[in-house]
N, C-alpha and C. Protein backbone atom coordinates (compact mmCIF):
# COMPACT_ATOMS: atom_id res chain seq x y z
N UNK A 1 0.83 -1.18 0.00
CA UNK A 1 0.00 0.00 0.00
C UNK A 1 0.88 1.25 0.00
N UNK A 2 0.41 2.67 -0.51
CA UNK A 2 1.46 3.33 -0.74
C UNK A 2 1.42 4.23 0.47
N UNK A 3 2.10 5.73 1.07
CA UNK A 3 1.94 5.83 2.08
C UNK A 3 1.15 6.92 2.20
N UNK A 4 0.74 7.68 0.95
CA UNK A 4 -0.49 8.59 1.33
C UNK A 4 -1.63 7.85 2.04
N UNK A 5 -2.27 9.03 2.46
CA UNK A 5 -3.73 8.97 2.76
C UNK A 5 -4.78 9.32 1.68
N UNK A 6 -5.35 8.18 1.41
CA UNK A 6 -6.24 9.09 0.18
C UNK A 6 -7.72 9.76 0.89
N UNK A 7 -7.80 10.35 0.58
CA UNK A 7 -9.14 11.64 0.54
C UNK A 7 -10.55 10.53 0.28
N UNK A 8 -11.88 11.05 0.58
CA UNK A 8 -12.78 10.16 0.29
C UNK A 8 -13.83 10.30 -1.15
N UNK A 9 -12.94 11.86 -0.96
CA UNK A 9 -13.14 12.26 -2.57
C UNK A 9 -12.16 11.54 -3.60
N UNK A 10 -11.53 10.87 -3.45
CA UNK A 10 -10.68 10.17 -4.56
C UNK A 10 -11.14 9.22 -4.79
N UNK A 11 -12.10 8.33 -4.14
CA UNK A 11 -13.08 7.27 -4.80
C UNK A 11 -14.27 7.42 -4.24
N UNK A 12 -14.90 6.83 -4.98
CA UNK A 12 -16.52 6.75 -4.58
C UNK A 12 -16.85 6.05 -3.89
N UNK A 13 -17.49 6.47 -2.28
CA UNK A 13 -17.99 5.63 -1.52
C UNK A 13 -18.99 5.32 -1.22
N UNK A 14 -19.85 6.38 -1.90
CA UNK A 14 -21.54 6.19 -1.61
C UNK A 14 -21.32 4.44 -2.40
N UNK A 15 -22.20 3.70 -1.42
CA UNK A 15 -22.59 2.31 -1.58
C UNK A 15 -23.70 1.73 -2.75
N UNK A 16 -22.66 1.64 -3.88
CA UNK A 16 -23.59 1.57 -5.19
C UNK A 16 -22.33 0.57 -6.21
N UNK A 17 -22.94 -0.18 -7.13
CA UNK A 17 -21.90 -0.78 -8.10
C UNK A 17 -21.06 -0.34 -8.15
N UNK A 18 -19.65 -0.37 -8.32
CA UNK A 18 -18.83 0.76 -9.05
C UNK A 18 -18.60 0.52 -10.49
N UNK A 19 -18.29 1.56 -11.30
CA UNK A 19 -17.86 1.61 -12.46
C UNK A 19 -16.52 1.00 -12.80
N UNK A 20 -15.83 0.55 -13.87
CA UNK A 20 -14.79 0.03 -13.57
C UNK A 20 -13.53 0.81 -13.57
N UNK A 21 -13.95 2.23 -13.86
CA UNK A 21 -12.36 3.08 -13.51
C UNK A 21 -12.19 3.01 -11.98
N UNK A 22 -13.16 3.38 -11.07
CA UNK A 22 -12.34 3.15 -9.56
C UNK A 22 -12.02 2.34 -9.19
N UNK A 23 -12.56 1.32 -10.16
CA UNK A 23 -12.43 -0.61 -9.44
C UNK A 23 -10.17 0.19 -9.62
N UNK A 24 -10.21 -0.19 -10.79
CA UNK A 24 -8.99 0.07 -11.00
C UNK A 24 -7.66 1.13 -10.60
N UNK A 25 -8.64 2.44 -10.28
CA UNK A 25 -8.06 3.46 -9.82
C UNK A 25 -7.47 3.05 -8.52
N UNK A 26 -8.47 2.36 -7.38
CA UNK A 26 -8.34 1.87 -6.10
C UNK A 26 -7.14 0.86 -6.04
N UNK A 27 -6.77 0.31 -6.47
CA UNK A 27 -6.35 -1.29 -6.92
C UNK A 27 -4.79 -0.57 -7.55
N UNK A 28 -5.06 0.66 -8.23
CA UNK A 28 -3.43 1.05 -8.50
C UNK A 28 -3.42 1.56 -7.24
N UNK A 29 -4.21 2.63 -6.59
CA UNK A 29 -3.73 3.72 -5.67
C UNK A 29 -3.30 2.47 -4.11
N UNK A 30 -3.85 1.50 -4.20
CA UNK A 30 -2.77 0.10 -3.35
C UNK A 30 -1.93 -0.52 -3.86
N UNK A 31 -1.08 -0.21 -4.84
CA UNK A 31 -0.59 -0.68 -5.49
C UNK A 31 -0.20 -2.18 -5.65
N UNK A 32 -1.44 -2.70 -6.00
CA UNK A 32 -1.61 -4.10 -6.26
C UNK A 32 -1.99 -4.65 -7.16
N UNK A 33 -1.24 -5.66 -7.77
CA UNK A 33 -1.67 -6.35 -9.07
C UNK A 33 -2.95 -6.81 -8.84
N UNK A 34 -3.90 -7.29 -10.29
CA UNK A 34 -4.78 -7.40 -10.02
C UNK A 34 -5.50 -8.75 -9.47
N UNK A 35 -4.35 -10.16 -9.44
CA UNK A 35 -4.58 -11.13 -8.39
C UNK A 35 -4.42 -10.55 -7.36
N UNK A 36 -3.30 -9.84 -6.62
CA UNK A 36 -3.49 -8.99 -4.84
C UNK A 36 -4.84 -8.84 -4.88
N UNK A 37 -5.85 -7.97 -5.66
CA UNK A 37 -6.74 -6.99 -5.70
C UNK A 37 -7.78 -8.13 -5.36
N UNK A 38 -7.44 -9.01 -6.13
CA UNK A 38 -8.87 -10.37 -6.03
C UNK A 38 -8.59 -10.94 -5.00
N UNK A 39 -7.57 -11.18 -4.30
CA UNK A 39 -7.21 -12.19 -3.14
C UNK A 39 -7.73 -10.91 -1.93
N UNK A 40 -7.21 -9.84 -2.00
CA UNK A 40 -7.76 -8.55 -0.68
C UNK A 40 -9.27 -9.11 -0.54
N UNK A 41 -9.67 -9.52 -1.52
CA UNK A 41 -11.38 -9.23 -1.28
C UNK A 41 -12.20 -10.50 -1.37
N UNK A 42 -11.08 -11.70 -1.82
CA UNK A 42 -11.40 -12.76 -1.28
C UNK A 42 -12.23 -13.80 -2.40
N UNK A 43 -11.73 -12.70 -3.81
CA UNK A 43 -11.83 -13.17 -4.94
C UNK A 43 -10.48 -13.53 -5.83
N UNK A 44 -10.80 -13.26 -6.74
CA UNK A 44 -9.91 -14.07 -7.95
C UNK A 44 -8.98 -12.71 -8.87
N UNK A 45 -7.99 -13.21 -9.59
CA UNK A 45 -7.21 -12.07 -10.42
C UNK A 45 -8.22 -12.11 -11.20
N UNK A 46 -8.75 -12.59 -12.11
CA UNK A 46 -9.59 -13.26 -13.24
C UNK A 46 -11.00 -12.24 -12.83
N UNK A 47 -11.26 -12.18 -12.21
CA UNK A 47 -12.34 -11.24 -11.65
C UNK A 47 -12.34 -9.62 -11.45
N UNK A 48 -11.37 -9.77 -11.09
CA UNK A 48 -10.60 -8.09 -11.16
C UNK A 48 -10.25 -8.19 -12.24
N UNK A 49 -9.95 -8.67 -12.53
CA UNK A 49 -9.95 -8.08 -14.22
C UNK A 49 -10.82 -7.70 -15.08
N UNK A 50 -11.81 -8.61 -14.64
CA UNK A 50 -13.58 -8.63 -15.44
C UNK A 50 -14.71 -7.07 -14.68
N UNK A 51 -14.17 -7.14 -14.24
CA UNK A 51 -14.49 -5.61 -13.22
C UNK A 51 -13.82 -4.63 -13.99
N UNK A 52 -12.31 -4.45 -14.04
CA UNK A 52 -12.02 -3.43 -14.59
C UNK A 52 -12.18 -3.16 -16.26
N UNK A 53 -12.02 -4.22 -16.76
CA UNK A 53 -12.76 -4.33 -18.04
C UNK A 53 -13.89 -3.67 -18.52
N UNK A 54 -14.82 -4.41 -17.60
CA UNK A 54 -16.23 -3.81 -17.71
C UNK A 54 -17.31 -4.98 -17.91
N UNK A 55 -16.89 -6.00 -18.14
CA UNK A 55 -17.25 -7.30 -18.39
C UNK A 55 -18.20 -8.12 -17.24
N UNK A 56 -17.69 -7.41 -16.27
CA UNK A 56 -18.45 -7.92 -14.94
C UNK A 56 -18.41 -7.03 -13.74
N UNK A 57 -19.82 -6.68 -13.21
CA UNK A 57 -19.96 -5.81 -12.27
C UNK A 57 -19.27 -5.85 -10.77
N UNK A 58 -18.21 -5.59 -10.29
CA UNK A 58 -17.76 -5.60 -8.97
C UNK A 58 -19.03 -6.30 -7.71
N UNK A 59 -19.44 -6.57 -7.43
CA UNK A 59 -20.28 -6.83 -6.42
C UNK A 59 -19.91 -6.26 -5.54
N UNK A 60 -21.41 -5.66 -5.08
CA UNK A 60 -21.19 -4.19 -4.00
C UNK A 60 -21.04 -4.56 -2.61
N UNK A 61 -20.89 -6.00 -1.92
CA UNK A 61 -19.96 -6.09 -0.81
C UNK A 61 -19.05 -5.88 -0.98
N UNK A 62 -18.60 -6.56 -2.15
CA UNK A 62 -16.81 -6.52 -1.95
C UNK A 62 -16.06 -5.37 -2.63
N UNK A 63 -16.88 -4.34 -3.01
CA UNK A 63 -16.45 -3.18 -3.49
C UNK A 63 -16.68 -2.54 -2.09
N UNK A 64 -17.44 -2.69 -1.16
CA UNK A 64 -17.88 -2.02 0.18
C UNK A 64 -16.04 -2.82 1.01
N UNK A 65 -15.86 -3.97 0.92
CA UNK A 65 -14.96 -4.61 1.50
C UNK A 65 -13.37 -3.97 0.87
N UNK A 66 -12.99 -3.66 -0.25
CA UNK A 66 -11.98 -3.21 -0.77
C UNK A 66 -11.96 -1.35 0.03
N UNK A 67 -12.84 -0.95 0.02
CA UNK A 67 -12.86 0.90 0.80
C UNK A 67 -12.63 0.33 2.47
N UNK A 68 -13.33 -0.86 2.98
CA UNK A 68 -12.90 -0.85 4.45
C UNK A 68 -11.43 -1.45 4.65
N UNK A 69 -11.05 -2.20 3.94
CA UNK A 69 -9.46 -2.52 3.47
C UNK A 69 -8.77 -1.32 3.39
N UNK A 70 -9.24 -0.34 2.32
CA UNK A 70 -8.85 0.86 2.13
C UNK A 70 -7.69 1.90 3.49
N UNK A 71 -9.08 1.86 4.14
CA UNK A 71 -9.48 2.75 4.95
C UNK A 71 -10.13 3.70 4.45
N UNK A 72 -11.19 3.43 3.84
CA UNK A 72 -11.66 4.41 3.61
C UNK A 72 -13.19 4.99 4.01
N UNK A 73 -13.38 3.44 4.33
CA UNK A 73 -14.89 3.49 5.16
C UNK A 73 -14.44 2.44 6.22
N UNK A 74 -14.89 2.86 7.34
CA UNK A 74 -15.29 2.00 8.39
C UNK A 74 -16.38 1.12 8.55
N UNK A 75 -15.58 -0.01 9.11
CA UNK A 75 -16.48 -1.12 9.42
C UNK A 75 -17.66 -0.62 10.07
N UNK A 76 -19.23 -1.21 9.76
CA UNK A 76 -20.42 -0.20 10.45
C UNK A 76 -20.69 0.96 10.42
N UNK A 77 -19.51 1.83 9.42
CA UNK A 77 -19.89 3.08 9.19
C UNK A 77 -21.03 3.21 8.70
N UNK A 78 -20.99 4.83 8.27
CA UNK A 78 -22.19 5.19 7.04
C UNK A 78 -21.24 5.74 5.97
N UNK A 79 -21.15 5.23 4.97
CA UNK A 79 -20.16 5.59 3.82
C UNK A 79 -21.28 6.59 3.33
N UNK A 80 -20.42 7.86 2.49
CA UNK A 80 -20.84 8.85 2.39
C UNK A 80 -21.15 9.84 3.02
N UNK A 81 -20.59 10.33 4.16
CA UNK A 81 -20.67 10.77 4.89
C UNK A 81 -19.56 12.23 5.05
């Protein structure tokens, strides 16, 4: 992970699909290949890939699970906030 802090304006946290530029944006800004990216969240490289593609929709736990990884939302938070 790199050692900034990112802002909550640098990805989208309101709790909704994501598009596949933040899938990817997120995933560089941890600087993790995109098997790391699938294993963080308890999926597959093959999947992160299909996400950032566009091919397949992120599923919005584990897009909720990659921002609490983050730090970017807290566990039990209210994302968007």
């Amino acid at each position: 992970m790199t050692t900034e802090n990112p802002s909550r304006s640098d990805f989208p946290t309101t709790l909704a699909t994501p598009a596949p530029a933040p899938v990817r944006a997120l995933r560089q800004h941890l600087a993790l290949t995109q098997v790391e990216f699938g294993a963080l969240v308890r999926s597959s490289g093959r999947a992160a890939q299909e996400w950032e593609a566009g091919r397949r929709e992120m599923p919005l736990g584990l897009w909720e699970l990659a921002l609490i990884k983050a730090g970017l939302i807290e566990l039990g938070g209210n994302p968007g906030e």
